[in-house]
Protein backbone atom coordinates (compact mmCIF):
# COMPACT_ATOMS: atom_id res chain seq x y z
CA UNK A 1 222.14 116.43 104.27
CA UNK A 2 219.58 114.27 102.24
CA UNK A 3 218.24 116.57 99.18
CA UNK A 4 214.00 116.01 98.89
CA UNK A 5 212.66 114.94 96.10
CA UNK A 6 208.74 115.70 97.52
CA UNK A 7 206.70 117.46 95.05
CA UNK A 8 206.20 120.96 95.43
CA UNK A 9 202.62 121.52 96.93
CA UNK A 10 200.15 122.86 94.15
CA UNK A 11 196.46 124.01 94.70
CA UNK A 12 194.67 122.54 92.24
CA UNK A 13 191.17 123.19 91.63
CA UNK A 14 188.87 119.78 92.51
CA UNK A 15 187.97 118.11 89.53
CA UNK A 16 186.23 115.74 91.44
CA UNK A 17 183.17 117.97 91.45
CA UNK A 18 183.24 118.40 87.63
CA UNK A 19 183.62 114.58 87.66
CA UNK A 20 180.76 114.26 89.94
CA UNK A 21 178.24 116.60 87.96
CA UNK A 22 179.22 115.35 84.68
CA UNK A 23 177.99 111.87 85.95
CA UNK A 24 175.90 111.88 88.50
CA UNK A 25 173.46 109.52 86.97
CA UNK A 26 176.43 106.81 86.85
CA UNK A 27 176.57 104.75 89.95
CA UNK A 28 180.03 104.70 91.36
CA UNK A 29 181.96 100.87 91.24
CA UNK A 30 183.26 99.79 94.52
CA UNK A 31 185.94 97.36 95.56
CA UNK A 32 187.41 96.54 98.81
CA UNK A 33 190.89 96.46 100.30
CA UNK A 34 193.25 93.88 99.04
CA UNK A 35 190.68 93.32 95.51
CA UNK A 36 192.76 93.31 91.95
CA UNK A 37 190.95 96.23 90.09
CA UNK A 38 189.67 94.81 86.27
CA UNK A 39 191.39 96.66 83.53
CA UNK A 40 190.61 97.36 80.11
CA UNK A 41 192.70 98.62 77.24
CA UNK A 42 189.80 100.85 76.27
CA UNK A 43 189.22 102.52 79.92
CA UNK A 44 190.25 104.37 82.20
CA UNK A 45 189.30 104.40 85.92
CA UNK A 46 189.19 107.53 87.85
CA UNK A 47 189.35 107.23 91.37
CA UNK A 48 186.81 108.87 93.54
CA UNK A 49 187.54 107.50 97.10
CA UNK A 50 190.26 105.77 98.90
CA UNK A 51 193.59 104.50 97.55
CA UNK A 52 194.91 102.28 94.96
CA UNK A 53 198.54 100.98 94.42
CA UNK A 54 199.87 99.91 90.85
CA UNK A 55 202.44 97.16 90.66
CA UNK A 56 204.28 95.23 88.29
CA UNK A 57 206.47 92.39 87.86
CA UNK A 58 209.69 91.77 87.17
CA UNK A 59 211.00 88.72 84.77
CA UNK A 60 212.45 87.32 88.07
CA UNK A 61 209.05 87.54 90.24
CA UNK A 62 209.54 90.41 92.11
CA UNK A 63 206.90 92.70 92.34
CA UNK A 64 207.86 96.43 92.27
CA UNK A 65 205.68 99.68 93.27
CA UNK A 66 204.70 102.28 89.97
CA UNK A 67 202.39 104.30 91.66
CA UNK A 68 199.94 105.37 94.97
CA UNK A 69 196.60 106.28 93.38
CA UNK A 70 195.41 108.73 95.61
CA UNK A 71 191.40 110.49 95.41
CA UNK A 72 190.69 112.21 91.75
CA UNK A 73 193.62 110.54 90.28
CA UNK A 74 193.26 108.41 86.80
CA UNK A 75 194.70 105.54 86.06
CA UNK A 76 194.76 102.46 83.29
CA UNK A 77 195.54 100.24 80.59
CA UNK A 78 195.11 103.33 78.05
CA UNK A 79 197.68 105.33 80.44
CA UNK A 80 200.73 103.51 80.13
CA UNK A 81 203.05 101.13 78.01
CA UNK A 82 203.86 98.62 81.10
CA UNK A 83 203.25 95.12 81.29
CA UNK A 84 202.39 93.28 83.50
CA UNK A 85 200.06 96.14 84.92
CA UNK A 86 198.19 95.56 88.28
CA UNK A 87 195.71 97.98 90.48
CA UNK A 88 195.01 96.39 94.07
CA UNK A 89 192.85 98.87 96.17
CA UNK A 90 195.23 99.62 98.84
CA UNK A 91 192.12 100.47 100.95
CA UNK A 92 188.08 99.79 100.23
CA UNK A 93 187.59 102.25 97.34
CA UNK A 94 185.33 103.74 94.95
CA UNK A 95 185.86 104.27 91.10
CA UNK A 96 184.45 105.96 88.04
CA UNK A 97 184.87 104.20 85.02
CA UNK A 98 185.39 106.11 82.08
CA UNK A 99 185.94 104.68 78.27
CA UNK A 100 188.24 106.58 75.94
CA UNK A 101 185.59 107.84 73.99
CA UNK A 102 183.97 109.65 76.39
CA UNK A 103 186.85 111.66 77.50
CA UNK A 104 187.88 112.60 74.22
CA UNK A 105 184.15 114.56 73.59
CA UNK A 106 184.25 116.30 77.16
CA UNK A 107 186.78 119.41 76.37
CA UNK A 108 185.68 120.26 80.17
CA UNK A 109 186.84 116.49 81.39
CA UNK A 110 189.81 116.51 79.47
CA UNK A 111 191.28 119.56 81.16
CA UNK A 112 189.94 118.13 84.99
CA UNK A 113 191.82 114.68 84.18
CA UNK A 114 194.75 116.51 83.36
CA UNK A 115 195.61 118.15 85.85
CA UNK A 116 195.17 115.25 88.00
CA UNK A 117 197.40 113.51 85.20
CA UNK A 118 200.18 115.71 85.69
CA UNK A 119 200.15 115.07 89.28
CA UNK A 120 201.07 111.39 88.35
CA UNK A 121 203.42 112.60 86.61
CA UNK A 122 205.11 114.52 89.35
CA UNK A 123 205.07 111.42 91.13
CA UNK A 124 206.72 108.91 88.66
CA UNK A 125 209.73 111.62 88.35
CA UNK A 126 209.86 111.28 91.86
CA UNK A 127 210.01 107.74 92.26
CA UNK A 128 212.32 107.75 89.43
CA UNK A 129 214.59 109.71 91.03
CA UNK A 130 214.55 107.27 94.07
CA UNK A 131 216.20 104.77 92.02
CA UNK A 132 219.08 107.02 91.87
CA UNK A 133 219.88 106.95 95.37
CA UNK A 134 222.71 104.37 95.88
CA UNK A 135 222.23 103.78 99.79
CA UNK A 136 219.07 102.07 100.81
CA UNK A 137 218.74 104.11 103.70
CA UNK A 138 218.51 107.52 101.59
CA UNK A 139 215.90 105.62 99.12
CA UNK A 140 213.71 104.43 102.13
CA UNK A 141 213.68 108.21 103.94
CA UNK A 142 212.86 109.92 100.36
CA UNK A 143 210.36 107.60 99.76
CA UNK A 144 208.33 108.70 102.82
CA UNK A 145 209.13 111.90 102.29
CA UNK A 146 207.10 111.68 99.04
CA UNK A 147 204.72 109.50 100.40
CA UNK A 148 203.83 112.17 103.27
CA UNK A 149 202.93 114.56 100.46
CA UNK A 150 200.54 112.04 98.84
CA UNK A 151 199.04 110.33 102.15
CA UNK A 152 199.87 112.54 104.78
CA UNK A 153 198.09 114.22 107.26
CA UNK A 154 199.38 116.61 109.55
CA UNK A 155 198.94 115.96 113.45
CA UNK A 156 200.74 117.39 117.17
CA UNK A 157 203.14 114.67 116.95
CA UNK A 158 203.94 115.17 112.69
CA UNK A 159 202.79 113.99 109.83
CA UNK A 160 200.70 110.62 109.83
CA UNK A 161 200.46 108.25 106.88
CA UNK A 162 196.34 107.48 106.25
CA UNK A 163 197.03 104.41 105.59
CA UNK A 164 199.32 101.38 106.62
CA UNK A 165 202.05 100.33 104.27
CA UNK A 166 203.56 97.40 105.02
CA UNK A 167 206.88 96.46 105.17
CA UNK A 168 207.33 94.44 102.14
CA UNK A 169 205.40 97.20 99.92
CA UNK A 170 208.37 99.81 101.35
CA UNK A 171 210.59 97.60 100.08
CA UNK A 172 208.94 96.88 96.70
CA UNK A 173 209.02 100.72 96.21
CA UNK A 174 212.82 100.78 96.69
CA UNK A 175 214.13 97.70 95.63
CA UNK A 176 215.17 95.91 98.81
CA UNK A 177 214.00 92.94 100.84
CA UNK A 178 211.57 93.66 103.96
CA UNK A 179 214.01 92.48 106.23
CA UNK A 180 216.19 95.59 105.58
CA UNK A 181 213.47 97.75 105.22
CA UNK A 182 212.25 96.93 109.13
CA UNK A 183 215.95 96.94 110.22
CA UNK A 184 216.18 100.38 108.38
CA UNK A 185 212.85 101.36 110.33
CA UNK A 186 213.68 100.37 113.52
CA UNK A 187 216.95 103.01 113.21
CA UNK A 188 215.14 105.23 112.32
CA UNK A 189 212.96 105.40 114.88
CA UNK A 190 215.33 105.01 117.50
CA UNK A 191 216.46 107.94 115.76
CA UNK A 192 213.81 109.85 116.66
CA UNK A 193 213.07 110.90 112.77
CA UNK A 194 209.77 108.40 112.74
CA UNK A 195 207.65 106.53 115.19
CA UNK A 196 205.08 104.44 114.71
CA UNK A 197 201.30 104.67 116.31
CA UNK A 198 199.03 102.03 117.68
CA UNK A 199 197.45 101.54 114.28
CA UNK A 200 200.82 101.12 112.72
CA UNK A 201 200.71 103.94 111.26
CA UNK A 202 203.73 106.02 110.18
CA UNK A 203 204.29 108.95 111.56
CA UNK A 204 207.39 111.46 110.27
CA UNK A 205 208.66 113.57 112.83
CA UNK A 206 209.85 116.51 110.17
């Protein structure tokens, strides 16, 4: 039996109203799918729509998978101590920026961005714990496992992914090459534990 490493699910309350009415004068940034996101090592961006995945890179080239940025979620230079550090919008988005200064006199945004902080941290234990799965196989079914809890949506037929990965980010997240990643897929569909729609989108069959 495969042990779950999936986040408990947590009500939290939706900081992205207090967001909104702290700055609704501030016009929202946008970027589409597939744009690099600018970072600054005095901001933070808080995301308000869509997705955004956070990458780095390895002496060798390879890119590897940190993080899935999903709505209310920060992220940014003043956030972590990696480098390189990249944010591609996964899907078109929409972002709040946010300097350091200005969370540090908002008492009120300081406790709505963490809360949404902790959540990231949830997820980097998770991934973390990934990396201590020695088959490939077990690595790629945790990893949607945790990804169903972050971009997941419940339907007839399961639980269907938002959004399309592709094969090579799967295998950035794990630490494999995409060829064994859509070999691994293709098992487990015949399987029966996934299938995958028209869209091709995930779908887990839990």
């Amino acid at each position: 039996m495969i042990q779950s490493f999936a986040p408990p699910q947590i009500e939290l309350p939706d900081s992205r109203r207090l967001l909104e009415q702290l700055y609704r004068e501030r016009t929202l940034q946008p970027f589409r799918s597939g744009q690099r996101i600018p970072l600054r090592p005095d901001q933070i961006w808080v995301t308000c729509r869509g997705v955004v995945v956070i990458n780095t890179l390895h002496p060798t080239g390879d890119e590897a998978l940190l993080s899935i940025v999903t709505p209310s979620m920060p992220f940014g230079l003043p956030l972590t101590w990696i480098t390189p550090y990249q944010a591609i919008a996964l899907t078109d988005v929409d972002l709040l920026p946010l300097t350091i200064a200005e969370v540090e006199r908002s008492p009120a945004l300081c406790q709505g961005l963490f809360r949404h902080l902790s959540r990231r941290l949830q997820q980097s234990e998770a991934f973390l714990a990934l990396s201590g799965c020695r088959r490939v196989e077990e690595r790629l079914k945790q990893l949607l496992i945790l990804l169903q809890h972050e971009i997941g949506q419940p339907t007839q037929r399961g639980t269907r992914f938002t959004i399309r990965l592709t094969h090579q980010q799967l295998a950035n997240a794990i630490g494999t090459t995409r060829v064994t990643v859509t070999r691994l897929l293709g098992q487990l569909k015949q399987a029966g534990w996934l299938s995958i729609d028209t869209k091709r989108h995930i779908i887990l069959h839990q």
